[in-house]
C-alpha atoms as a PDB file:
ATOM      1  CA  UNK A   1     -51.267 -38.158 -57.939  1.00  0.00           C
ATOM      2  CA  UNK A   2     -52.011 -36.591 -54.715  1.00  0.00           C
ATOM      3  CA  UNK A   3     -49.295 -35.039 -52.532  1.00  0.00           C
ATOM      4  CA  UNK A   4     -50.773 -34.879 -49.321  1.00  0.00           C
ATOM      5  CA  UNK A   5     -48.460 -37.904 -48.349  1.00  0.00           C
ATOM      6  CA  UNK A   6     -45.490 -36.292 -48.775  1.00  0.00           C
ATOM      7  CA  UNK A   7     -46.360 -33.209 -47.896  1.00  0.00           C
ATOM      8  CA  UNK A   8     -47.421 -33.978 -44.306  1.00  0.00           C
ATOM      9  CA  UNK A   9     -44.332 -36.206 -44.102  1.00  0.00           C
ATOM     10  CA  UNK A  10     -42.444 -32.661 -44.860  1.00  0.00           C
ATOM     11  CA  UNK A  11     -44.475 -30.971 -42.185  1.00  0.00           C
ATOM     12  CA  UNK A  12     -44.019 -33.953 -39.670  1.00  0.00           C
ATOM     13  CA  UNK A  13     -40.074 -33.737 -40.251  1.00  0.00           C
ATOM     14  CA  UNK A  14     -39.929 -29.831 -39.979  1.00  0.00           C
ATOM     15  CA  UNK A  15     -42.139 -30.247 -36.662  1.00  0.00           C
ATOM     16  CA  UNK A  16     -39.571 -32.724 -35.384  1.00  0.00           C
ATOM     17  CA  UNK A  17     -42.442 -35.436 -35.100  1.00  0.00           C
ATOM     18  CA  UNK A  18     -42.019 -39.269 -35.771  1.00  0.00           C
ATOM     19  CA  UNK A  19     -44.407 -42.062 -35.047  1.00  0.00           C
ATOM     20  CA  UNK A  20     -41.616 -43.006 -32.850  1.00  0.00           C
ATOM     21  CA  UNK A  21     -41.522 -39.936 -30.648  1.00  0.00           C
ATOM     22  CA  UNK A  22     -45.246 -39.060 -29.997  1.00  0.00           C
ATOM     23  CA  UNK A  23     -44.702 -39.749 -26.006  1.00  0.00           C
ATOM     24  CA  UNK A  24     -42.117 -36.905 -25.784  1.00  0.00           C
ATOM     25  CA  UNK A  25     -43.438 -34.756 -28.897  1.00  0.00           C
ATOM     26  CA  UNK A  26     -43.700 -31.207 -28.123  1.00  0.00           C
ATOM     27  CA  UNK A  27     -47.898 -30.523 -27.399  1.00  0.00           C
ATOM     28  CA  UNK A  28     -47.733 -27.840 -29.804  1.00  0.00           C
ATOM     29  CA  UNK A  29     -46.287 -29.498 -32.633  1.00  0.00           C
ATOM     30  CA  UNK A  30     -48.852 -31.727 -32.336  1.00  0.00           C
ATOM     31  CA  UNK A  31     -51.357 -29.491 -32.756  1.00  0.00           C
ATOM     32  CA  UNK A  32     -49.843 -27.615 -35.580  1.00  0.00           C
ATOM     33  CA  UNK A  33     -49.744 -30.829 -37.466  1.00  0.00           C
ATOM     34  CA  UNK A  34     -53.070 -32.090 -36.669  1.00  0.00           C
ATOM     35  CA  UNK A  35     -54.166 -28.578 -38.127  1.00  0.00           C
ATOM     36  CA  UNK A  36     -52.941 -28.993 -40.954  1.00  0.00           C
ATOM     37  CA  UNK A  37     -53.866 -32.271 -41.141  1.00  0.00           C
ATOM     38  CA  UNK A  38     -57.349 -31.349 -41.107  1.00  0.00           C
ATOM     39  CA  UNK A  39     -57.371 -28.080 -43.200  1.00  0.00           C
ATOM     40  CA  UNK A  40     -55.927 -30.516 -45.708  1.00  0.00           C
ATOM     41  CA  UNK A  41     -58.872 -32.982 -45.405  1.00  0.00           C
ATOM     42  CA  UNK A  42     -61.335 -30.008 -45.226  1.00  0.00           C
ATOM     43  CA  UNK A  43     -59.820 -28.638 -48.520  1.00  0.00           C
ATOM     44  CA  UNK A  44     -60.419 -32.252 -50.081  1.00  0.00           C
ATOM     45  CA  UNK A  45     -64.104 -32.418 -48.499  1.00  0.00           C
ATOM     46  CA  UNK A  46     -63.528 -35.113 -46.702  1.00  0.00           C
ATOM     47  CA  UNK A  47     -63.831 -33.398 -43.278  1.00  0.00           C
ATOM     48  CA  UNK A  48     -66.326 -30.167 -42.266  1.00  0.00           C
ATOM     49  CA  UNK A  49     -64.092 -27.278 -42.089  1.00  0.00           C
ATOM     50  CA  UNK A  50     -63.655 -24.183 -43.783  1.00  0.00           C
ATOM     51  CA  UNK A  51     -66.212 -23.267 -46.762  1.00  0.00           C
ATOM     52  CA  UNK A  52     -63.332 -20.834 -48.403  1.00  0.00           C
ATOM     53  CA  UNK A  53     -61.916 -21.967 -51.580  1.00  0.00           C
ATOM     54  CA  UNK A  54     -58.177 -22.694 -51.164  1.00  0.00           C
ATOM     55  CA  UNK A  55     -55.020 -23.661 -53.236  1.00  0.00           C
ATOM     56  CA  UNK A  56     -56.862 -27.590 -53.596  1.00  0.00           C
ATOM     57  CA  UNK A  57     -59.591 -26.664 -55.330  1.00  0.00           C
ATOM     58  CA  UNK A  58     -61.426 -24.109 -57.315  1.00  0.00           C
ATOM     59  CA  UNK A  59     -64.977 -23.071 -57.684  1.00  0.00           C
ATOM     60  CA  UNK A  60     -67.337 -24.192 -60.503  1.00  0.00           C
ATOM     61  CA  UNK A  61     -69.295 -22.850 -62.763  1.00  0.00           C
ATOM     62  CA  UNK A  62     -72.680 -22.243 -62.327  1.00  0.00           C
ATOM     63  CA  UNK A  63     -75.441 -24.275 -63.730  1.00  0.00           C
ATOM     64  CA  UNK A  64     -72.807 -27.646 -63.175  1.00  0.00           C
END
């Protein structure tokens, strides 16, 4: 199962951010989640980003 649920839920809480609060949030919490929002989606291919192997994947082998 994939964690990125709860872990952005984890970040969201630590930042102090609730769907609830997003009028008042702090600008720079926002940005600081949306960051790692999208190095998380990057990491997972599913946005551009990055081209750096992280901690969500690994390189293959050559010839696959």
């Amino acid at each position: 199962m994939d964690d990125l649920p709860l872990e952005l839920a984890r970040q969201a809480r630590a930042l102090r951010l609730s769907a609830r609060n997003l009028d008042e949030a702090d600008p720079q919490a926002l940005y600081a989640f949306a960051r790692e929002v999208l190095l998380a989606l990057a990491a997972r291919g599913l946005v551009a980003g990055e081209e750096t192997v992280d901690c969500y994947a690994a390189p293959r082998f050559p010839g696959h």
